[in-house]
Each structure stands twice: as C-alpha cells, then as structure tokens.
PDB file of N, CA and C in Angstrom:
ATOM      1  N   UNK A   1      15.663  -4.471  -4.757  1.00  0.00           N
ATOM      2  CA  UNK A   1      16.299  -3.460  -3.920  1.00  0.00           C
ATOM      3  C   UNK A   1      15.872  -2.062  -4.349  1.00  0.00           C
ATOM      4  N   UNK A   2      15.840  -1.836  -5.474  1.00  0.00           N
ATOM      5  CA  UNK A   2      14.924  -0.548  -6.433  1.00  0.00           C
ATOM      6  C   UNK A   2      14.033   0.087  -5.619  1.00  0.00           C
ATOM      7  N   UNK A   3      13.106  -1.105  -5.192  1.00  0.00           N
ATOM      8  CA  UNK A   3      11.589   0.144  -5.049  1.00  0.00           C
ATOM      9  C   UNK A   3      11.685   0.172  -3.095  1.00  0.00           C
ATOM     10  N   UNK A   4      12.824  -0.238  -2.666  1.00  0.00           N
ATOM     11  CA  UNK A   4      12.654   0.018  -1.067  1.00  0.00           C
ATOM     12  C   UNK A   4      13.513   1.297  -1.078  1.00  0.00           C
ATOM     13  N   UNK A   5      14.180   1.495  -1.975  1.00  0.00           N
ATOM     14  CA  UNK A   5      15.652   3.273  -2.138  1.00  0.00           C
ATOM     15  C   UNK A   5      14.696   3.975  -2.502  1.00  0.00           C
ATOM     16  N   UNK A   6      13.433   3.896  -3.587  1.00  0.00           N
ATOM     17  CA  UNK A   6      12.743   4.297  -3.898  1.00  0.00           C
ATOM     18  C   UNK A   6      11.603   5.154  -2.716  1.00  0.00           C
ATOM     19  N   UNK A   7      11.633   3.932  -2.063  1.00  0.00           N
ATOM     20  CA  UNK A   7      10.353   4.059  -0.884  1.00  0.00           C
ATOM     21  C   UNK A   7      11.112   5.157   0.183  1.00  0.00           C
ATOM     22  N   UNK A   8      12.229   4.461   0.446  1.00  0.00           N
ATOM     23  CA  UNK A   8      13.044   5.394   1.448  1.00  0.00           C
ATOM     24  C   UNK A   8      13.166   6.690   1.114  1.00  0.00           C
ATOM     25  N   UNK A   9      14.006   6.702  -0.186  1.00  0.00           N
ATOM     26  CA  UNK A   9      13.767   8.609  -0.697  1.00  0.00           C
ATOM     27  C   UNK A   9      12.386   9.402  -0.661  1.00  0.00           C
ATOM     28  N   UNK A  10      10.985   8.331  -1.111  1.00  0.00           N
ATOM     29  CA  UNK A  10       9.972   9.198  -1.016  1.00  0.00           C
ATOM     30  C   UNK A  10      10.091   9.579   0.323  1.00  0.00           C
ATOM     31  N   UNK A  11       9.968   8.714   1.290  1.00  0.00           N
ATOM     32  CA  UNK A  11       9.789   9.044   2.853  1.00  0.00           C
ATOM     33  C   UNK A  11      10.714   9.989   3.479  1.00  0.00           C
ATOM     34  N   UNK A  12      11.839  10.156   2.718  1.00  0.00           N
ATOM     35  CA  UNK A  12      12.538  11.372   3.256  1.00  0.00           C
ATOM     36  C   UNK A  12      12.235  12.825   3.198  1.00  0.00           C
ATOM     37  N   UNK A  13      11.548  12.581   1.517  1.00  0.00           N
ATOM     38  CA  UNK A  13      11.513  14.202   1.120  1.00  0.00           C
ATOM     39  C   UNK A  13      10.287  14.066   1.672  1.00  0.00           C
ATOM     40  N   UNK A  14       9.107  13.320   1.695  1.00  0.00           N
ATOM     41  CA  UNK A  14       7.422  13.814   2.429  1.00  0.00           C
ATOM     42  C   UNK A  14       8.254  14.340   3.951  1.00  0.00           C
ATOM     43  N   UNK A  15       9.351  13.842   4.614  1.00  0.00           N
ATOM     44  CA  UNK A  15       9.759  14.235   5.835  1.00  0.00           C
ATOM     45  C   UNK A  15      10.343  15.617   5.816  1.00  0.00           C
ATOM     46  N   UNK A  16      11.165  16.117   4.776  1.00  0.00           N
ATOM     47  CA  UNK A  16      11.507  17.813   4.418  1.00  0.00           C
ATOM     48  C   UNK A  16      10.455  17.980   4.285  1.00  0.00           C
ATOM     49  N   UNK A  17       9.640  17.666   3.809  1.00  0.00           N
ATOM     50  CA  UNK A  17       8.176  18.441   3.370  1.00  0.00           C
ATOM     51  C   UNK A  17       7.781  18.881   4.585  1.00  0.00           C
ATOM     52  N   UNK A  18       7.297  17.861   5.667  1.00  0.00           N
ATOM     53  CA  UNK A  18       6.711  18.060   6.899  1.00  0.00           C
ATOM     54  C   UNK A  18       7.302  18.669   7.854  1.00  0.00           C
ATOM     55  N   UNK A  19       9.011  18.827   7.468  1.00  0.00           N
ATOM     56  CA  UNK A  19       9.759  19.781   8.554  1.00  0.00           C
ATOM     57  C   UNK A  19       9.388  21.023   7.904  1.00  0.00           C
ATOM     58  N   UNK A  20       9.618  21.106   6.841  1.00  0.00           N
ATOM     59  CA  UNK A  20       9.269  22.688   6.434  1.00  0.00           C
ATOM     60  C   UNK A  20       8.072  23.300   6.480  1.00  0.00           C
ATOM     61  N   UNK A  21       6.836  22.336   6.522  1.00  0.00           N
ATOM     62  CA  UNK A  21       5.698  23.386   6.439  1.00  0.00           C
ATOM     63  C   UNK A  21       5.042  23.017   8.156  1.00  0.00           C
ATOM     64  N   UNK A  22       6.235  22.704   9.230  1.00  0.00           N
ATOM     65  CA  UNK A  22       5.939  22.370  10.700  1.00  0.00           C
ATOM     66  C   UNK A  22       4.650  21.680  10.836  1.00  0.00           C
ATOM     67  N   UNK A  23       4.794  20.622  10.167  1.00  0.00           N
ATOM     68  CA  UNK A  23       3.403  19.764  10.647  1.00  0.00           C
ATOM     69  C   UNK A  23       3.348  18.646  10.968  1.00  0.00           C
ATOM     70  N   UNK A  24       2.965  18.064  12.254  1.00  0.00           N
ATOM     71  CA  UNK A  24       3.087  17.021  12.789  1.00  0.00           C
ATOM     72  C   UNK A  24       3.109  15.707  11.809  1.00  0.00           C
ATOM     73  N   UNK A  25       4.034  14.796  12.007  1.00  0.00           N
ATOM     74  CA  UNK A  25       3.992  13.722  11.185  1.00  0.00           C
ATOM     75  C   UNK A  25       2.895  12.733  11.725  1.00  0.00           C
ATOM     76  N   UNK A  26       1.955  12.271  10.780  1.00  0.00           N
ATOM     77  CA  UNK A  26       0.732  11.156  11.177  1.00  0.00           C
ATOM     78  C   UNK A  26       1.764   9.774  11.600  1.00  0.00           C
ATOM     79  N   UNK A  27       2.525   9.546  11.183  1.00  0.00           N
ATOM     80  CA  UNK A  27       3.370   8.017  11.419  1.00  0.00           C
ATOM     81  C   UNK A  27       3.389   7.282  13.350  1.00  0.00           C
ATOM     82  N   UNK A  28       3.053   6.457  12.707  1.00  0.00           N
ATOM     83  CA  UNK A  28       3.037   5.764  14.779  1.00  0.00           C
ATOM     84  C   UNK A  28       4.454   6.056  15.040  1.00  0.00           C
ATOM     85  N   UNK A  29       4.563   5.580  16.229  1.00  0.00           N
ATOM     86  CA  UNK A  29       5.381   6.288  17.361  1.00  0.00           C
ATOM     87  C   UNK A  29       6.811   5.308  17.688  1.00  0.00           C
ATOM     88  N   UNK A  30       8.294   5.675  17.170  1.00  0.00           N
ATOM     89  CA  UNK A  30       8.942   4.976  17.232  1.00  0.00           C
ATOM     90  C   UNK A  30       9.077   3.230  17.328  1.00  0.00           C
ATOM     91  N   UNK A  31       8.407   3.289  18.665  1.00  0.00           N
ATOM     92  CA  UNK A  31       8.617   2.198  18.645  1.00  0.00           C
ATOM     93  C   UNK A  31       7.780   0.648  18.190  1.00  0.00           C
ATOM     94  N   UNK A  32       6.489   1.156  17.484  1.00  0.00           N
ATOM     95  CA  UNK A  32       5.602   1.010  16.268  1.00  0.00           C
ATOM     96  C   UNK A  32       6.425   0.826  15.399  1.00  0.00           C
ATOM     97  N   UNK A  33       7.137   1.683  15.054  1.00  0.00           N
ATOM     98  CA  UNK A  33       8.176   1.558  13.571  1.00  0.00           C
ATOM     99  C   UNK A  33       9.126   0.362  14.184  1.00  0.00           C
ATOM    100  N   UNK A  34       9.737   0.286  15.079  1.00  0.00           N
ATOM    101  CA  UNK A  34      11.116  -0.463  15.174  1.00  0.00           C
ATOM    102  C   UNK A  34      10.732  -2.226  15.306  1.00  0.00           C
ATOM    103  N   UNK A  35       9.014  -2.200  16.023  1.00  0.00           N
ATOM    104  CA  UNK A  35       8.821  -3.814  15.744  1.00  0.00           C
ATOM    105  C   UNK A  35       8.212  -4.106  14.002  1.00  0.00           C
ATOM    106  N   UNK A  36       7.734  -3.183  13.466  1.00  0.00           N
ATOM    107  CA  UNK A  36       7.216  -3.411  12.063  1.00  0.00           C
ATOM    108  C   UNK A  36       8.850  -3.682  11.300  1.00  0.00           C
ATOM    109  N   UNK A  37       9.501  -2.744  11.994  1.00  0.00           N
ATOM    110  CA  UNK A  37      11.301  -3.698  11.208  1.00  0.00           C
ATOM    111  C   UNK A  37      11.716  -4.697  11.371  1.00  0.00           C
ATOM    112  N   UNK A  38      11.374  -5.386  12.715  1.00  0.00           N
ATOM    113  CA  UNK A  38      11.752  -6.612  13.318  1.00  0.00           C
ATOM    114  C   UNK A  38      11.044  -7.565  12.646  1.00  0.00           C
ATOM    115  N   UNK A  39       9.796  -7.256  12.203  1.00  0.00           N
ATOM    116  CA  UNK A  39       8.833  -8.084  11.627  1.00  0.00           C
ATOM    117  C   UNK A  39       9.496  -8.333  10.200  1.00  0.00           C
ATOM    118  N   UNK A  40       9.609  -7.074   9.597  1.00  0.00           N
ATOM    119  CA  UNK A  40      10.446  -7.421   7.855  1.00  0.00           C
ATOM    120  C   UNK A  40      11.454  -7.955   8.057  1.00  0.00           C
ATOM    121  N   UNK A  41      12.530  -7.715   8.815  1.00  0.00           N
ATOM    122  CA  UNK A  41      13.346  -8.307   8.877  1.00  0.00           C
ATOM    123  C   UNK A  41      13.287  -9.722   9.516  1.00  0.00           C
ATOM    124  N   UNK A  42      12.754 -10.517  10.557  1.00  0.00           N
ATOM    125  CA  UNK A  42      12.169 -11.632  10.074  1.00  0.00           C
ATOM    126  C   UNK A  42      12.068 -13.035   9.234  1.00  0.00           C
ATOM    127  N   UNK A  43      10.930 -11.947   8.274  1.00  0.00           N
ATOM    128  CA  UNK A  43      10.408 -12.620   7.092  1.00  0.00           C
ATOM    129  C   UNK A  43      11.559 -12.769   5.916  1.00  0.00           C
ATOM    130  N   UNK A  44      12.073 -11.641   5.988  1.00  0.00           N
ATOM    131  CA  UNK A  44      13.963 -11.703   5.478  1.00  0.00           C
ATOM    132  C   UNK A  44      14.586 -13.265   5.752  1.00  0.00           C
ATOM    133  N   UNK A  45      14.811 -13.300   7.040  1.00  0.00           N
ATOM    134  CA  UNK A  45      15.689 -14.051   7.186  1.00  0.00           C
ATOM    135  C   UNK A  45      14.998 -15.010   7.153  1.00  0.00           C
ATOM    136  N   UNK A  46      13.656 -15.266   7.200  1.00  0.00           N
ATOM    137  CA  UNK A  46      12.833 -17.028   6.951  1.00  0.00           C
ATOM    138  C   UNK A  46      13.345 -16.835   5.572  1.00  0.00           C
ATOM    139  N   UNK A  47      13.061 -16.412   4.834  1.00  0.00           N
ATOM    140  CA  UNK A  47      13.494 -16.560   3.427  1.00  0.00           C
ATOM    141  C   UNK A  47      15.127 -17.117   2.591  1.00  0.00           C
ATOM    142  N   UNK A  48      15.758 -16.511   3.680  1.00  0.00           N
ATOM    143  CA  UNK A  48      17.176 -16.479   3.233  1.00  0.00           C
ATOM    144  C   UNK A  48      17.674 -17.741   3.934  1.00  0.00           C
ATOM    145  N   UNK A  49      16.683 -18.396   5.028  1.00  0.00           N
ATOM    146  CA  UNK A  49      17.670 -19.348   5.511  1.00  0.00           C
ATOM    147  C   UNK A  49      17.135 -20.667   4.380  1.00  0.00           C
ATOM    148  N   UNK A  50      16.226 -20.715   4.087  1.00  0.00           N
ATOM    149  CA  UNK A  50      15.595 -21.695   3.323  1.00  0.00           C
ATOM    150  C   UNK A  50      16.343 -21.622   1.931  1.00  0.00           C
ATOM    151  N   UNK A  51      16.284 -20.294   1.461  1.00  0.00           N
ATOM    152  CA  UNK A  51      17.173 -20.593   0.012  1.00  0.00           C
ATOM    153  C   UNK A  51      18.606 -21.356   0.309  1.00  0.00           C
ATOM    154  N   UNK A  52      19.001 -20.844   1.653  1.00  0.00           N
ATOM    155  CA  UNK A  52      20.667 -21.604   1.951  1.00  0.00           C
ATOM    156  C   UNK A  52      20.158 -22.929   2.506  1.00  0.00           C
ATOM    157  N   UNK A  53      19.345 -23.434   2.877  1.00  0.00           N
ATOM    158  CA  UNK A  53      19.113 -24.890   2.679  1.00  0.00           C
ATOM    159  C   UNK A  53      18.919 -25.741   1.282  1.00  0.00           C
ATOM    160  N   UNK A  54      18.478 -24.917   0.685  1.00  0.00           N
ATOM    161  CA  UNK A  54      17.836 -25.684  -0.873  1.00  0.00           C
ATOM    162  C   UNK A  54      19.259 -25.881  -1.605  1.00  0.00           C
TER     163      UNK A  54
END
C-alpha cells in the first residue's frame, strides 16, 4: 500500500507543479485514465477472488 500513497503524492505535487508554472499536463485524456483503473482494478479483484478460494 506504501509505494501507491507514495505514487499518488508524487502525482499530486508534479500536478501543483504544473498548475503553478501553467503548463499543460502531458497525461492522456480522462477517459484513458478511468479504463487504465478499470484495468488495475480488475487484476485486483482476479487476485483477491482466488486468494478467497484457496
């Protein structure tokens, strides 16, 4: 759980960063982001249903 709070805080402050010095963020386009979540999340739950089978 460490290095995704980790990941998230970097991605916040590079995001103050990029509000403050007004520069377009390179990152794809919402909804790019929201199936790459669907995808982790997912692979999440293949994982979690199998440990609750074992």
């Amino acid at each position: 759980m460490k290095p995704y709070l980790i990941s998230l805080a970097v991605g916040v402050l590079v995001g103050v960063i990029y509000g403050l010095l007004r520069v377009k963020s390179p990152a794809p386009p919402t909804v790019a982001l929201i199936g790459l979540f669907g995808m982790l999340a997912g692979e999440q739950l293949i994982m979690i249903v199998r440990n609750m089978l074992r």
